[in-house]
N, C-alpha and C. Protein backbone atom coordinates (compact mmCIF):
# COMPACT_ATOMS: atom_id res chain seq x y z
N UNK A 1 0.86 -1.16 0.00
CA UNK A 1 0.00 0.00 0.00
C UNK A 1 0.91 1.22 0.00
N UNK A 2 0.56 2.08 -0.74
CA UNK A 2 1.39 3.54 -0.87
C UNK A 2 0.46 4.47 -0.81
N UNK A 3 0.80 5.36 0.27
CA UNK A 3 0.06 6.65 0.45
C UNK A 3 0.81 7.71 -0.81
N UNK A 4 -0.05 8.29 -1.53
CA UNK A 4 0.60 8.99 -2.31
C UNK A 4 0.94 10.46 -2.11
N UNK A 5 0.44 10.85 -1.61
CA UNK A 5 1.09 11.98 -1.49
C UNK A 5 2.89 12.36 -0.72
N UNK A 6 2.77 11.41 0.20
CA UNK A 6 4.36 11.44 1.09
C UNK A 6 4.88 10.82 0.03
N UNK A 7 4.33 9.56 -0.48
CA UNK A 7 5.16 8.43 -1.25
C UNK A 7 5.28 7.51 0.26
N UNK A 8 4.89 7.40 1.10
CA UNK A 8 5.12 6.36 2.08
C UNK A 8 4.38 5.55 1.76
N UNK A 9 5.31 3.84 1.86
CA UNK A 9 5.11 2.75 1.19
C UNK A 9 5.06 1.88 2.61
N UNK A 10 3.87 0.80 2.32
CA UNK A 10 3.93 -0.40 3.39
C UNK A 10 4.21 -1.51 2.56
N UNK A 11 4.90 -2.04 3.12
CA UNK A 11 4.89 -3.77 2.45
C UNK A 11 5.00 -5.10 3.12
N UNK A 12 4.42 -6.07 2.74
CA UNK A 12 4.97 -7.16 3.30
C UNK A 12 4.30 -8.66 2.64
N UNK A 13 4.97 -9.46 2.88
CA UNK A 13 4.92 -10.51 2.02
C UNK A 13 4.18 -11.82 2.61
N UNK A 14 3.94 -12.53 1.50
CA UNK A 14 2.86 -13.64 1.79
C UNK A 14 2.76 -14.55 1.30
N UNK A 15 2.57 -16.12 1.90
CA UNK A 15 2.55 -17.29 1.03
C UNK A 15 1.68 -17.43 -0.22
N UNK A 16 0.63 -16.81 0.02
CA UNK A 16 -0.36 -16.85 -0.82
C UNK A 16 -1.03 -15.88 -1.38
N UNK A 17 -1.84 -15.57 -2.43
CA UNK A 17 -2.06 -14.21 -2.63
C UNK A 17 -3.70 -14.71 -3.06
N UNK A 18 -4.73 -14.40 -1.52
CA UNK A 18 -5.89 -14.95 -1.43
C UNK A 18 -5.93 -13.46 -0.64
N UNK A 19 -7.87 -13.25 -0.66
CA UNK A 19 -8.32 -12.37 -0.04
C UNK A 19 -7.89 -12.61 2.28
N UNK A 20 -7.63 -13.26 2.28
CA UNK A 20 -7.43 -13.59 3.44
C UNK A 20 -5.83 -12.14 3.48
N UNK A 21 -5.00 -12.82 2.80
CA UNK A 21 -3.61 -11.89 2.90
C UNK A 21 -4.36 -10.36 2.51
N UNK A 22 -4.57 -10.06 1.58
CA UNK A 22 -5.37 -9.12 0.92
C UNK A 22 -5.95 -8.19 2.15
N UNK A 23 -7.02 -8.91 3.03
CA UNK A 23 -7.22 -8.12 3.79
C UNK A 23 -6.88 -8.07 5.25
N UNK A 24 -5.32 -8.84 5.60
CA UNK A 24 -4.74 -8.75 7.03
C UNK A 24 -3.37 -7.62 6.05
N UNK A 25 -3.26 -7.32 4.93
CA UNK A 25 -2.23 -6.40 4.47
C UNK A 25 -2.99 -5.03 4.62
N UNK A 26 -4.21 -4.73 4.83
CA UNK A 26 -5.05 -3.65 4.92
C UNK A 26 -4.34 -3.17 6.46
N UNK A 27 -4.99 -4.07 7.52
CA UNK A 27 -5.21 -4.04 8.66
C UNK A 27 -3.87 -3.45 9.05
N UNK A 28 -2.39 -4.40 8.84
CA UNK A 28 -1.38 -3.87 9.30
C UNK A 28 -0.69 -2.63 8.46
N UNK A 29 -1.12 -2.25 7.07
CA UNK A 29 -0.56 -1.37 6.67
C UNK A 29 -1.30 0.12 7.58
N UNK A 30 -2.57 -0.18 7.56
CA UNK A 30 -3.25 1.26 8.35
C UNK A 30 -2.51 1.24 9.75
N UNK A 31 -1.63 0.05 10.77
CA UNK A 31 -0.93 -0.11 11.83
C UNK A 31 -0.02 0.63 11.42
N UNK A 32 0.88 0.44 10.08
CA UNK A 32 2.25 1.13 9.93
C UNK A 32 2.04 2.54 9.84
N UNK A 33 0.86 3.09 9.32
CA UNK A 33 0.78 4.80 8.53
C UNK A 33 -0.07 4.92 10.03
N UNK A 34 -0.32 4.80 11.14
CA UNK A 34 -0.69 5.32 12.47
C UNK A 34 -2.32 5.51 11.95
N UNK A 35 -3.08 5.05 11.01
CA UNK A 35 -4.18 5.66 10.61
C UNK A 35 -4.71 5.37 9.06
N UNK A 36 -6.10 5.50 8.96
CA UNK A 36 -6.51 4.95 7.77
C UNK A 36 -6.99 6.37 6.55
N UNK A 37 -6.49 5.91 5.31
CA UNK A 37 -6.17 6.72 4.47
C UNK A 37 -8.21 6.94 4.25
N UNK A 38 -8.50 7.92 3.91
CA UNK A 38 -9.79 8.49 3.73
C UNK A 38 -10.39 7.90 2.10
N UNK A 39 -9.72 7.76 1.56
CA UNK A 39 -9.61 7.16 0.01
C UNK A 39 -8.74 6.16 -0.61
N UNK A 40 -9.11 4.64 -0.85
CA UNK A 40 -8.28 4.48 -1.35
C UNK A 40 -8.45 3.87 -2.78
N UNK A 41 -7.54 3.33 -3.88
CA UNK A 41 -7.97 3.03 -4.82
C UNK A 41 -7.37 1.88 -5.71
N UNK A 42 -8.13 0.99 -6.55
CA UNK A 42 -7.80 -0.16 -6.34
C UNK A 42 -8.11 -0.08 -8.03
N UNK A 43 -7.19 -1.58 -8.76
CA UNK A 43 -7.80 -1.96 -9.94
C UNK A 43 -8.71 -3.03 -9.32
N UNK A 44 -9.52 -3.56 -10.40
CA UNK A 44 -10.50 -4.80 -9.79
C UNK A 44 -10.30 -5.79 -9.86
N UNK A 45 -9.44 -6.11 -8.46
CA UNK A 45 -8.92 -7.40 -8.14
C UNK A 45 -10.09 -8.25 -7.39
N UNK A 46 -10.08 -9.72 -7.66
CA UNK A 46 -11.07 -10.49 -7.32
C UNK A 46 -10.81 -10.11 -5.86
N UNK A 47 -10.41 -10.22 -4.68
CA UNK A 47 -10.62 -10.12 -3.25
C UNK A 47 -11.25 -8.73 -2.68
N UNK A 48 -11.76 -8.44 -3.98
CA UNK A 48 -12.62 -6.83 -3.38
C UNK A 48 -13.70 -6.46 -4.50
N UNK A 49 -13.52 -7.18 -5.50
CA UNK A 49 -14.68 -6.98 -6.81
C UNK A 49 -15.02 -8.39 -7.44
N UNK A 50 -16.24 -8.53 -6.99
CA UNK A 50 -17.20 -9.60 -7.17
C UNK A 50 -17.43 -9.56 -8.92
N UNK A 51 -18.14 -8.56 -9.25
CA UNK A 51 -18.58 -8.30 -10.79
C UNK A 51 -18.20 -7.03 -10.83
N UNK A 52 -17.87 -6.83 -12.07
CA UNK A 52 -17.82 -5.20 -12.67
C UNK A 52 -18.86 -5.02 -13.36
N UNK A 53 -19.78 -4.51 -13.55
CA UNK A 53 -20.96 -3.77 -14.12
C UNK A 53 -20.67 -2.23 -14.58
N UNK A 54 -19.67 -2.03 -15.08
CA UNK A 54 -19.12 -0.55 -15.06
C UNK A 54 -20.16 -0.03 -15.90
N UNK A 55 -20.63 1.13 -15.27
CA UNK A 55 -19.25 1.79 -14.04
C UNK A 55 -19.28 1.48 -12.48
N UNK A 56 -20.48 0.44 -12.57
CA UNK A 56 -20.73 0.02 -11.07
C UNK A 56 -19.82 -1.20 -10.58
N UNK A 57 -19.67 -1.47 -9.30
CA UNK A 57 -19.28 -2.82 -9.10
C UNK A 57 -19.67 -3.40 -7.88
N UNK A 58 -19.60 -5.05 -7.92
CA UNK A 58 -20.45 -5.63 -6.96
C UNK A 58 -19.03 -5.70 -5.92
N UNK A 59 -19.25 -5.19 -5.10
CA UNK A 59 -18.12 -5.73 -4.00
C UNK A 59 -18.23 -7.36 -2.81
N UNK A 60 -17.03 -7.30 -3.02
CA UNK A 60 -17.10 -8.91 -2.27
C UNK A 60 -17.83 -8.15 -0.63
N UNK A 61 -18.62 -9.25 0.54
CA UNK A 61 -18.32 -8.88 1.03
C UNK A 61 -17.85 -8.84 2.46
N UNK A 62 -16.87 -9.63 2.40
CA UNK A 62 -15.33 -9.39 3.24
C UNK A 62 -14.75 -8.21 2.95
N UNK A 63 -14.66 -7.68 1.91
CA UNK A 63 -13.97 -6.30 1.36
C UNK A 63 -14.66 -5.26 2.19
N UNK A 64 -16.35 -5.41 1.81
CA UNK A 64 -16.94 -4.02 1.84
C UNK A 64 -17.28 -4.15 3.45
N UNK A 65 -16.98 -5.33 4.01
CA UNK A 65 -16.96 -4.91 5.64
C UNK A 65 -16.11 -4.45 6.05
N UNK A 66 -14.57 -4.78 5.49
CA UNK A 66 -13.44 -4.26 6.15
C UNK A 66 -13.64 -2.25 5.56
N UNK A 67 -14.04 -2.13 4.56
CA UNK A 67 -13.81 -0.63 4.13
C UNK A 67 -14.94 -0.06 5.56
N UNK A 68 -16.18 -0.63 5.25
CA UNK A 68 -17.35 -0.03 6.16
C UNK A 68 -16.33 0.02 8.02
N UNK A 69 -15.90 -1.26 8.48
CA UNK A 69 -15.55 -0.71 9.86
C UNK A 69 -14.42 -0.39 9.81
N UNK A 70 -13.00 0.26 9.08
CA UNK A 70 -12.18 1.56 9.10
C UNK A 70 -12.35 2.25 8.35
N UNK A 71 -13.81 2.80 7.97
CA UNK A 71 -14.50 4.14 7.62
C UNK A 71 -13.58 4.71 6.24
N UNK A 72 -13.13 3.68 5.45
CA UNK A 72 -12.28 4.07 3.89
C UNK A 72 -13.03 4.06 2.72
N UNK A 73 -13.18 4.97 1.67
CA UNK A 73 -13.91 5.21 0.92
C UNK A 73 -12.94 4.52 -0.51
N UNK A 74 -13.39 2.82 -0.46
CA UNK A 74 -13.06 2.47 -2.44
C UNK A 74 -13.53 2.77 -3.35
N UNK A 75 -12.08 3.35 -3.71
CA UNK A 75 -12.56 3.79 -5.15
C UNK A 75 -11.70 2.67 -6.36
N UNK A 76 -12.41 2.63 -7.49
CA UNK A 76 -11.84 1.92 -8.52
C UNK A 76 -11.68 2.21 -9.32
N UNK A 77 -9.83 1.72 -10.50
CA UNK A 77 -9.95 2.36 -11.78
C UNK A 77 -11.02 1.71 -12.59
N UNK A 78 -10.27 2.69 -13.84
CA UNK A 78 -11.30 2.38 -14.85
C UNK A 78 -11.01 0.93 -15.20
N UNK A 79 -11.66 -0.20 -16.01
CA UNK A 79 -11.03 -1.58 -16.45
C UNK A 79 -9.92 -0.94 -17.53
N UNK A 80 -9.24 -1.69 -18.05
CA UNK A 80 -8.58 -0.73 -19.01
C UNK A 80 -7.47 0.09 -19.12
N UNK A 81 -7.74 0.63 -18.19
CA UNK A 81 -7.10 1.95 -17.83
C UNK A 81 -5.61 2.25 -16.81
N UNK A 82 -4.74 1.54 -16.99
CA UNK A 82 -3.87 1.37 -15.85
C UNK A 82 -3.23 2.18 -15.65
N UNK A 83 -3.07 3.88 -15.83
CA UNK A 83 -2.54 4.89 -15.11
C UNK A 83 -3.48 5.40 -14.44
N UNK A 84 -4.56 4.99 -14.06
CA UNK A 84 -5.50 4.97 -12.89
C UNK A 84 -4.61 4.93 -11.43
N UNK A 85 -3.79 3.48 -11.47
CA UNK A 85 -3.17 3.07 -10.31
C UNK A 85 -1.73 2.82 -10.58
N UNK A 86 -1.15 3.93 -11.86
CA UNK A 86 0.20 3.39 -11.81
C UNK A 86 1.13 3.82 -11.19
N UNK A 87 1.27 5.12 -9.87
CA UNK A 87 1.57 4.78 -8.78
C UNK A 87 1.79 3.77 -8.02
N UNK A 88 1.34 3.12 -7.86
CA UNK A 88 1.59 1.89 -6.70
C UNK A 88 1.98 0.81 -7.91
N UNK A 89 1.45 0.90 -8.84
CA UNK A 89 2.47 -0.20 -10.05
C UNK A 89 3.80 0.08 -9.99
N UNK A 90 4.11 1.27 -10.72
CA UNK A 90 5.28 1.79 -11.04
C UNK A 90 6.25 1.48 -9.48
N UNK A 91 5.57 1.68 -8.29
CA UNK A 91 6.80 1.69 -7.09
C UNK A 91 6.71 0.06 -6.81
N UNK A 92 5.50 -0.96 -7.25
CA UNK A 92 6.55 -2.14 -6.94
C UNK A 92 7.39 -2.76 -7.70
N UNK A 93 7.55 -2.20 -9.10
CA UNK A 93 8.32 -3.04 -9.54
C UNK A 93 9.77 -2.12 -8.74
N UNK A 94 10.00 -0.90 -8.57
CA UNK A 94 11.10 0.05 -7.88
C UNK A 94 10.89 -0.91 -7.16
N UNK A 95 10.52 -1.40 -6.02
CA UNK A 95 10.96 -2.16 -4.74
C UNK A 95 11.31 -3.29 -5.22
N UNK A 96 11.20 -4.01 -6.05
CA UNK A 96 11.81 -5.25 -6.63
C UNK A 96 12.75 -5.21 -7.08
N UNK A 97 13.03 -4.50 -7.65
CA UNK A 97 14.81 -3.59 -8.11
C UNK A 97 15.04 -3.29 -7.46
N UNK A 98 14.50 -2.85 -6.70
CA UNK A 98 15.81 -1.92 -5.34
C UNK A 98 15.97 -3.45 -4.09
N UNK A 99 15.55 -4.10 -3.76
CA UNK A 99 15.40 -4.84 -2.55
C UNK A 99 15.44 -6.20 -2.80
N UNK A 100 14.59 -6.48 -3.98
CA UNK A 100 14.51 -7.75 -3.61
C UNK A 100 14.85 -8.17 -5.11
N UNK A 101 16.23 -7.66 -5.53
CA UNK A 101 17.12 -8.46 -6.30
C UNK A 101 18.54 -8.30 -6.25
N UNK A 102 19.50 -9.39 -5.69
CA UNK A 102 18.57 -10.83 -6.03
C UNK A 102 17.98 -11.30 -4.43
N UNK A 103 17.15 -12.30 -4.99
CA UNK A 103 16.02 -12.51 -3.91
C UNK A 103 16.89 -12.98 -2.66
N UNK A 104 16.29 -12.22 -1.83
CA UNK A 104 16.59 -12.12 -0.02
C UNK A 104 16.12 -13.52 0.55
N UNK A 105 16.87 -14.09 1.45
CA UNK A 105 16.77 -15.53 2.09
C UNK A 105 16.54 -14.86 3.95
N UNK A 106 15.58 -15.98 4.29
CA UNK A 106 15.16 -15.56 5.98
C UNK A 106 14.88 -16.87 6.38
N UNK A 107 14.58 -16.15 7.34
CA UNK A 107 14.02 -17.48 8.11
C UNK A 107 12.86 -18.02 8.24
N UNK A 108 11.52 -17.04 8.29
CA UNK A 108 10.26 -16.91 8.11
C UNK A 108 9.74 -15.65 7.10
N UNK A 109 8.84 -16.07 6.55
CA UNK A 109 8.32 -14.43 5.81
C UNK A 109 7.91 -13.24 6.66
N UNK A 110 7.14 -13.76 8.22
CA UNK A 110 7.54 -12.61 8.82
C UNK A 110 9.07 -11.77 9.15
N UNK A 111 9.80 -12.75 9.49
CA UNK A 111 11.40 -11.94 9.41
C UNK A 111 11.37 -11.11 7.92
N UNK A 112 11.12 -11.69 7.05
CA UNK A 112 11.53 -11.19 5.82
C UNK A 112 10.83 -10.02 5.33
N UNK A 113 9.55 -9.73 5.64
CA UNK A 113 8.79 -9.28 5.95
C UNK A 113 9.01 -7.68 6.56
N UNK A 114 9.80 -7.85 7.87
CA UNK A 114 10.08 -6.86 8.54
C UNK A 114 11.64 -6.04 8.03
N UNK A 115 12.02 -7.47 7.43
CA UNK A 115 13.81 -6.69 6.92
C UNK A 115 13.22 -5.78 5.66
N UNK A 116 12.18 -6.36 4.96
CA UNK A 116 12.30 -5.62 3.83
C UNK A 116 11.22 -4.33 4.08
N UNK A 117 10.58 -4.19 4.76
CA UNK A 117 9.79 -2.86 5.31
C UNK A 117 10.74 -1.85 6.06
N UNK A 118 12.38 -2.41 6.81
CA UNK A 118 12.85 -1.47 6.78
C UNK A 118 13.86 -1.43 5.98
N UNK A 119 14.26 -2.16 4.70
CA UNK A 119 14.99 -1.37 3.27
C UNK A 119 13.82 -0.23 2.84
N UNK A 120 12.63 -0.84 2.63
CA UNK A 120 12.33 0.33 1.58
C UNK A 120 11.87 1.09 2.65
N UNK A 121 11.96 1.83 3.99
CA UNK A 121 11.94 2.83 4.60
C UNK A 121 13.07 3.29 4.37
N UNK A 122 14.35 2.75 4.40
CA UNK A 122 15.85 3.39 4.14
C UNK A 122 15.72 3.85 2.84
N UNK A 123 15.71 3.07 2.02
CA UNK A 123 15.44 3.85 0.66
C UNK A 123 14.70 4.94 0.30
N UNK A 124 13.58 5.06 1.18
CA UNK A 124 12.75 6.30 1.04
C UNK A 124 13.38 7.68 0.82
N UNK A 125 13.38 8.79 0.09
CA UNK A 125 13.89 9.82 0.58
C UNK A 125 13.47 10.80 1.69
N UNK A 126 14.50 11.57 2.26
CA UNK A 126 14.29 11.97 3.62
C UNK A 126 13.02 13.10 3.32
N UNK A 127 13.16 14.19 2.22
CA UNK A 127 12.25 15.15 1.93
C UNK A 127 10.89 14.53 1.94
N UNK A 128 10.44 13.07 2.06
CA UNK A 128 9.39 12.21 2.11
C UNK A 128 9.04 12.36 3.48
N UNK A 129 9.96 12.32 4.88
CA UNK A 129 9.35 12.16 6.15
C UNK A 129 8.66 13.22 6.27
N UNK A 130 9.15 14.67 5.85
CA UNK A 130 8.23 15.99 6.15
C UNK A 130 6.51 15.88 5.53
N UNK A 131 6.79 15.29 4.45
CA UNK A 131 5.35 14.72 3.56
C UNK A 131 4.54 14.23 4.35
N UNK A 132 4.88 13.16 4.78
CA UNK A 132 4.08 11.93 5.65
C UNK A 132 3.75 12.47 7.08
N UNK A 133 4.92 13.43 7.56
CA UNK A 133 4.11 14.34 8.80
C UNK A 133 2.79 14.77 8.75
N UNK A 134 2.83 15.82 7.67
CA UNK A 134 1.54 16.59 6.98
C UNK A 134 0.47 15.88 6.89
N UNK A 135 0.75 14.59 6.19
CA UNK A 135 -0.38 13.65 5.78
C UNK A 135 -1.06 12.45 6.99
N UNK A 136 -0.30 12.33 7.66
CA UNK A 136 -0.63 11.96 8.46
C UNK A 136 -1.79 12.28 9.27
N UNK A 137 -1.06 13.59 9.74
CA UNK A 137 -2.91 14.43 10.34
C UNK A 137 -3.77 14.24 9.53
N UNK A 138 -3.73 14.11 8.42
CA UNK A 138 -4.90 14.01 7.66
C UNK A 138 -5.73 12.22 7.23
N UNK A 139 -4.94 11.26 8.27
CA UNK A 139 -5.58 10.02 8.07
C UNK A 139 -6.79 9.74 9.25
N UNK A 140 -7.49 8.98 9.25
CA UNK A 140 -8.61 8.93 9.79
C UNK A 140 -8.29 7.75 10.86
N UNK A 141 -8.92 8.21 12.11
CA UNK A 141 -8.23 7.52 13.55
C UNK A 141 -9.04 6.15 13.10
N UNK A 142 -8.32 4.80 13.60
CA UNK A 142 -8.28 3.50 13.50
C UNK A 142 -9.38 3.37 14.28
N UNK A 143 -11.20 2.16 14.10
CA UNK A 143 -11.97 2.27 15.31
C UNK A 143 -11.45 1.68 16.29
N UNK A 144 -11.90 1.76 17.47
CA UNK A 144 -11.62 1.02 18.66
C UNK A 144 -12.46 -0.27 19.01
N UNK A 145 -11.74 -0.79 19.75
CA UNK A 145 -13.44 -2.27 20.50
C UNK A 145 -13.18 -1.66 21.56
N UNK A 146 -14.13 -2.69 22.65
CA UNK A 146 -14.04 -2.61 23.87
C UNK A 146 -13.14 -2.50 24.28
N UNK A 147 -12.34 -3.97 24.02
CA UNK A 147 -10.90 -3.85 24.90
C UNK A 147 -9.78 -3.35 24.26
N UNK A 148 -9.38 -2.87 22.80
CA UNK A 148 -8.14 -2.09 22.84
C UNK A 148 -8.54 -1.67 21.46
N UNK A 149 -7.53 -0.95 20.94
CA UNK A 149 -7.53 -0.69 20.21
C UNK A 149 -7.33 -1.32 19.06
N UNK A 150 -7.79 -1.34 17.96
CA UNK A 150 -7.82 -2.26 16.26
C UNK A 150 -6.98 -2.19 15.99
N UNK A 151 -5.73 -2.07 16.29
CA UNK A 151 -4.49 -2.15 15.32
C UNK A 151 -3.91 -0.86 14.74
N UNK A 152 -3.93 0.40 15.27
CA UNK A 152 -3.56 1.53 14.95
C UNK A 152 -2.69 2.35 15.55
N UNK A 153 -1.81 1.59 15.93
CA UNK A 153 -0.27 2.34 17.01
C UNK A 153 0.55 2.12 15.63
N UNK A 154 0.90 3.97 15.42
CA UNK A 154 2.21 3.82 14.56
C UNK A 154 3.65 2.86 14.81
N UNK A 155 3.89 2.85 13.85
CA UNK A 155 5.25 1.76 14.12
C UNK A 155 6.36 2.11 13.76
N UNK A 156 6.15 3.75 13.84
CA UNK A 156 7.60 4.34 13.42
C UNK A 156 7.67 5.75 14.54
């Protein structure tokens, strides 16, 4: 996930690439950015778009519960259209060139996981942390339960 305006990037990796990963990469990326982005935007990947009826779409819904309880508004490109989202295209193949070639060996994918969330924080440029200050105030507080909080303590 990349907030665009700082350019602050979350990442992390996964055995499988099922709506299950899909939406525990939501949960901890809104953990890493201290807060949930007000908009976000997606091509129509099966773990969040059931049918496209464009310009409408049916949302899965596991998706449209997770958007409904951290209050995030999906938006989708056009089909077609891939400078819709080529931001976050364009920076993973950059993180695959920059990090993960040639491919990094661990011990678990969580280790690997965490080494490579802090390369591409090192790699980040610094004129980026002042960005992500700014933007930050502007993400939307994580809900709470009863007993603690959902997963929204920054991690930087």
């Amino acid at each position: 996930m990349r907030l665009m305006h700082s350019g602050r990037d979350f990442v992390r990796l996964y055995d499988r690439q099922d709506q299950i990963a899909f939406l525990d990469g939501h949960v901890r990326a809104f953990a890493h950015f201290g807060g949930v982005p007000r908009r976000i935007v997606y091509d129509n990947l099966k773990p969040a778009v059931r049918h496209v009826h464009f310009p409408r779409r049916q949302i899965t819904e596991r998706f449209e519960a997770l958007a409904s309880h951290y209050g995030f508004e999906p938006c989708f490109a056009r089909p077609g259209a891939g400078h819709d989202n080529g931001g976050v295209e364009s920076r993973r193949k950059g993180i695959w060139l920059q990090v993960l070639t040639p491919i990094p060996r661990g011990d678990s994918l969580a280790a690997l996981s965490a080494w490579l969330q802090r390369e591409v924080d090192r790699f980040a440029p610094a004129r980026l942390e002042e960005r992500f200050l700014a933007e930050a105030g502007l993400l939307g507080r994580c809900p709470t339960s009863r007993s603690r909080r959902a997963g929204c303590s920054r991690s930087r």
